[in-house]
N, C-alpha and C. Protein backbone atom coordinates (compact mmCIF):
# COMPACT_ATOMS: atom_id res chain seq x y z
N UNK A 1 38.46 -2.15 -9.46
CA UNK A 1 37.50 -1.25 -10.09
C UNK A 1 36.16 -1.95 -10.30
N UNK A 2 36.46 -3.48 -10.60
CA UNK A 2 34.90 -3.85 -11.12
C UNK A 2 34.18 -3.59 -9.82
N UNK A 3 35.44 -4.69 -8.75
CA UNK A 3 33.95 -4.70 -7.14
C UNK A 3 33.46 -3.45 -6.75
N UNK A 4 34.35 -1.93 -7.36
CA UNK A 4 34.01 -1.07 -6.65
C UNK A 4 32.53 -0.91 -7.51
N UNK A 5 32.48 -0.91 -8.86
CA UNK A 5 31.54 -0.71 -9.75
C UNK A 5 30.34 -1.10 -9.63
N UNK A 6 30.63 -2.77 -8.79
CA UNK A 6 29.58 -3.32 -8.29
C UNK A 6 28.93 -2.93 -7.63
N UNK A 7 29.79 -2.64 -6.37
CA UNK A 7 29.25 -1.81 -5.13
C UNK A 7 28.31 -0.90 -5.14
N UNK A 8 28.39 -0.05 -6.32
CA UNK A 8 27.87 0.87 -6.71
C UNK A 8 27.16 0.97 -7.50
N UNK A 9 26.64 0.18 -7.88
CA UNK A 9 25.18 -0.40 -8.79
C UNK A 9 24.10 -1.02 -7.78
N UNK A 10 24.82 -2.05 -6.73
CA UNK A 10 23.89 -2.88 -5.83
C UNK A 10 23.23 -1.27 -5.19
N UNK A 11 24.00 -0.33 -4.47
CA UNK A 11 23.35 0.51 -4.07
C UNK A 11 22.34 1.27 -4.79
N UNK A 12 22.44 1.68 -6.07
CA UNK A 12 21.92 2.25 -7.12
C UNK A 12 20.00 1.28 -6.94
N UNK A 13 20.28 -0.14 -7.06
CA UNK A 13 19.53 -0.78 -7.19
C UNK A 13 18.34 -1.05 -5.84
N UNK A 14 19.28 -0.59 -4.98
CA UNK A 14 18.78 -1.44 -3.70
C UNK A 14 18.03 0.17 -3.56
N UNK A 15 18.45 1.42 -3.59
CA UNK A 15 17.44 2.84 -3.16
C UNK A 15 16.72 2.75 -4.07
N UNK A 16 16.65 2.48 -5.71
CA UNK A 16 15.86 2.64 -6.26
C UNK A 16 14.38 1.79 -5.77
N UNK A 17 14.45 0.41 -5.39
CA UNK A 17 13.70 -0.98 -4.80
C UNK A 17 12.94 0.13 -3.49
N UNK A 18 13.83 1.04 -3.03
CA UNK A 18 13.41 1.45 -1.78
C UNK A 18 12.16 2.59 -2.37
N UNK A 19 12.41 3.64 -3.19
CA UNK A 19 11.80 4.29 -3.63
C UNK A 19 10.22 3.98 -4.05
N UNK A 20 10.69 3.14 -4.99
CA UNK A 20 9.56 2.36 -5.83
C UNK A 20 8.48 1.88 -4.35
N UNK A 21 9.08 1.29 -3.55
CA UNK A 21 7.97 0.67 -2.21
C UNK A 21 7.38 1.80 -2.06
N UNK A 22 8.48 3.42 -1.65
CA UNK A 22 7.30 4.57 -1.23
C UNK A 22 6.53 4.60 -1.82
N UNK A 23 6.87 4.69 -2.96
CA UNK A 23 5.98 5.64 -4.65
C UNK A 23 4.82 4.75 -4.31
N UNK A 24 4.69 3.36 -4.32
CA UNK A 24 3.49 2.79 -4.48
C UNK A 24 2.97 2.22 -3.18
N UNK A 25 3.49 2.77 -1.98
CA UNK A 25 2.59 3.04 -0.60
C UNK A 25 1.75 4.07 -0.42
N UNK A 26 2.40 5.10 -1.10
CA UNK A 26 1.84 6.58 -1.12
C UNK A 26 0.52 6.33 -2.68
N UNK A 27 0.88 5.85 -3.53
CA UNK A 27 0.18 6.08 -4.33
C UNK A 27 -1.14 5.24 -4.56
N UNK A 28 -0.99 4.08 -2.97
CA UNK A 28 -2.27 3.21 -2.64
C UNK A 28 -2.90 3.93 -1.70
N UNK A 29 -2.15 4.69 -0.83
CA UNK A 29 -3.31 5.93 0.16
C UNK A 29 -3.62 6.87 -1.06
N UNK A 30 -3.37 7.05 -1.69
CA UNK A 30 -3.91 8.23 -2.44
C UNK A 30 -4.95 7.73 -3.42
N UNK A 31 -5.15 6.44 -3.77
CA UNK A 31 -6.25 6.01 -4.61
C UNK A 31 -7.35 5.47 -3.71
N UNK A 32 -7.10 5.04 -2.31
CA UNK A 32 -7.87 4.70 -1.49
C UNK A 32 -8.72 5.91 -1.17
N UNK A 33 -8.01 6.89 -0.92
CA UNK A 33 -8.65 8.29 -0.34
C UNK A 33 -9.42 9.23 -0.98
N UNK A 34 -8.63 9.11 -2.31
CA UNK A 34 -9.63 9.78 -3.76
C UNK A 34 -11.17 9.14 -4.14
N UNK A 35 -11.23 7.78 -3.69
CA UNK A 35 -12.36 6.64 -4.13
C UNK A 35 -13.21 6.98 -3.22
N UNK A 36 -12.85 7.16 -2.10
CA UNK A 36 -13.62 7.27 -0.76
C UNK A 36 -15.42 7.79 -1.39
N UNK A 37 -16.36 6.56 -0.52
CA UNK A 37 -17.72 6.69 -0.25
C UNK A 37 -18.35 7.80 0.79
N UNK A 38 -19.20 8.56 0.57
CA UNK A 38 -19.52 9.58 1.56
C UNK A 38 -20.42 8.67 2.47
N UNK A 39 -20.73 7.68 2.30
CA UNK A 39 -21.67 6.54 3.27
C UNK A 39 -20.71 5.71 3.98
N UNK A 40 -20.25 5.94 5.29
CA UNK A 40 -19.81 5.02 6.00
C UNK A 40 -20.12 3.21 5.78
N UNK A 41 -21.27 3.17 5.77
CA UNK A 41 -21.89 1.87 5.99
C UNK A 41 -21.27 1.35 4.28
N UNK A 42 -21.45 1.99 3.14
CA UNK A 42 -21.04 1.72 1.90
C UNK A 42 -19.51 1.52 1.93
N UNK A 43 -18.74 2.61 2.69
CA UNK A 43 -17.23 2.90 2.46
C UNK A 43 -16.65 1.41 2.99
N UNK A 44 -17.50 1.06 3.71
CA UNK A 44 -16.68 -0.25 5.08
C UNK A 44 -16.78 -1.13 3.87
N UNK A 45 -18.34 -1.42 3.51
CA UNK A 45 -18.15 -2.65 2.68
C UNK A 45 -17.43 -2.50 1.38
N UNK A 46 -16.84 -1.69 1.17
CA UNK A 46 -15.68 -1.33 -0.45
C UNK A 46 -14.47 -1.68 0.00
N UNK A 47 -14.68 -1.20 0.98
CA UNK A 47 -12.86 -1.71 2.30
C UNK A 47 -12.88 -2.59 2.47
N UNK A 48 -13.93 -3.62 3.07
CA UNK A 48 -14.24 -4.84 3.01
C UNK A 48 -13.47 -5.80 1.67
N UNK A 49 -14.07 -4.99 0.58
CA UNK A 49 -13.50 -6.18 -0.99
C UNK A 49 -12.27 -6.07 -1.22
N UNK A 50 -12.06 -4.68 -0.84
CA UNK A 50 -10.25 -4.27 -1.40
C UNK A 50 -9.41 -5.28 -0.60
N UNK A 51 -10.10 -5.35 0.78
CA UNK A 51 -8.72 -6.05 1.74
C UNK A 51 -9.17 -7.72 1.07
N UNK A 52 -10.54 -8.21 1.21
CA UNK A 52 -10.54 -9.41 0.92
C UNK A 52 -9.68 -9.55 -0.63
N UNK A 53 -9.56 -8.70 -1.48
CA UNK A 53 -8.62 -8.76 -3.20
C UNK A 53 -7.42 -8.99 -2.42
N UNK A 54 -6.78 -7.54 -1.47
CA UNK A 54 -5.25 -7.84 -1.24
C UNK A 54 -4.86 -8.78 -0.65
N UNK A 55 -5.63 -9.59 0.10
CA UNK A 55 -5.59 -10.67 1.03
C UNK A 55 -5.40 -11.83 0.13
N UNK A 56 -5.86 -11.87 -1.37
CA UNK A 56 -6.17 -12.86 -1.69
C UNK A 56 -4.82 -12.99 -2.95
N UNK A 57 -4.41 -11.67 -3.34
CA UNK A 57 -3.52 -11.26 -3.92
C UNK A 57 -1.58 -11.00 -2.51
N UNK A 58 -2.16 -11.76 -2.01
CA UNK A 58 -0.74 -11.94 -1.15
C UNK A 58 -0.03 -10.38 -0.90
N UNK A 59 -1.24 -9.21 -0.92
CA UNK A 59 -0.37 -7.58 -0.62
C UNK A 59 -0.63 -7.55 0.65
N UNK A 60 -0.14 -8.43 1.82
CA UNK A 60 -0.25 -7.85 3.37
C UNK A 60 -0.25 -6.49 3.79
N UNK A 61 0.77 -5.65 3.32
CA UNK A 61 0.54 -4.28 3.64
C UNK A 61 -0.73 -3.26 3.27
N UNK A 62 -0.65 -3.90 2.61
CA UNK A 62 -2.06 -2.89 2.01
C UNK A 62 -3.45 -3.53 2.57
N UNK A 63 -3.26 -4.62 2.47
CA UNK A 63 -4.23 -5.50 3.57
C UNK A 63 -4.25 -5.09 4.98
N UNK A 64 -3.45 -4.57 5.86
CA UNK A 64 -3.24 -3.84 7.22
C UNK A 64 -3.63 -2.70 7.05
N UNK A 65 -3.13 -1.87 5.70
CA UNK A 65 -3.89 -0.57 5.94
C UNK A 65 -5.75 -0.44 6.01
N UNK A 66 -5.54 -1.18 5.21
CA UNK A 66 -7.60 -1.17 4.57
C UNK A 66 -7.84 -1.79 6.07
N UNK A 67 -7.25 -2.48 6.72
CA UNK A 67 -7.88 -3.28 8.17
C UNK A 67 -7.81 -1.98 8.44
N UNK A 68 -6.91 -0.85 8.98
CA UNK A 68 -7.11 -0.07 9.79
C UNK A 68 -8.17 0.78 9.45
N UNK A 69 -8.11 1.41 7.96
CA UNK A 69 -9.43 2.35 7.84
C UNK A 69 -10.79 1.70 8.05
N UNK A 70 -10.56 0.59 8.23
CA UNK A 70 -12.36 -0.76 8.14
C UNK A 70 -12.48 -0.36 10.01
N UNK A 71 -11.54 -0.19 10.71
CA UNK A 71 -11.96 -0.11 12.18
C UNK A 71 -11.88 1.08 12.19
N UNK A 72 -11.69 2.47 12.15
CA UNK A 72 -11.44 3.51 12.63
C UNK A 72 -12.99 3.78 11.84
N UNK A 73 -13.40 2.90 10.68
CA UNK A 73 -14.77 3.91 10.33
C UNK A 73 -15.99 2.92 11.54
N UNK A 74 -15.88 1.60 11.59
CA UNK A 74 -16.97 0.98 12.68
C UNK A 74 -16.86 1.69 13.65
N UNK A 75 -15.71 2.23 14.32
CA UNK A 75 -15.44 2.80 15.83
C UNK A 75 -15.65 4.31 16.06
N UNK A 76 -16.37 5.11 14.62
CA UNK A 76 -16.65 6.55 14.74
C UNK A 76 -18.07 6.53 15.15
């Protein structure tokens, strides 16, 4: 009964871990997108600080995203 109990907590623990990553993937596009500059040339360099913070703050993912919106706005 306990290992089964176990079993069944690690899972409990391990979707919740999973959740929590969405909640706060989704809820970094959604503060990125809400902030948004109507000046390209302004928006890049705000994208610019965020990635140099996450970069510096060890958040790689969020550091890849801000890389991608920093090229898709130079390349419009």
């Amino acid at each position: 009964m306990r290992r089964l109990a176990s079993i069944i907590v690690d899972k409990i623990f391990e979707r919740q871990a999973e959740l929590d990553e969405e909640f706060l993937n989704e809820w970094q596009e959604q503060i990125i997108d809400q902030t948004a500059l109507n000046n390209d040339q302004d928006e890049i360099q705000r994208l610019e600080k965020l990635l140099q913070k996450a970069l510096d703050d060890e958040e790689y993912e969020l550091a890849a995203k801000l890389h991608v919106r920093i090229i898709k706005l130079k390349t419009k």
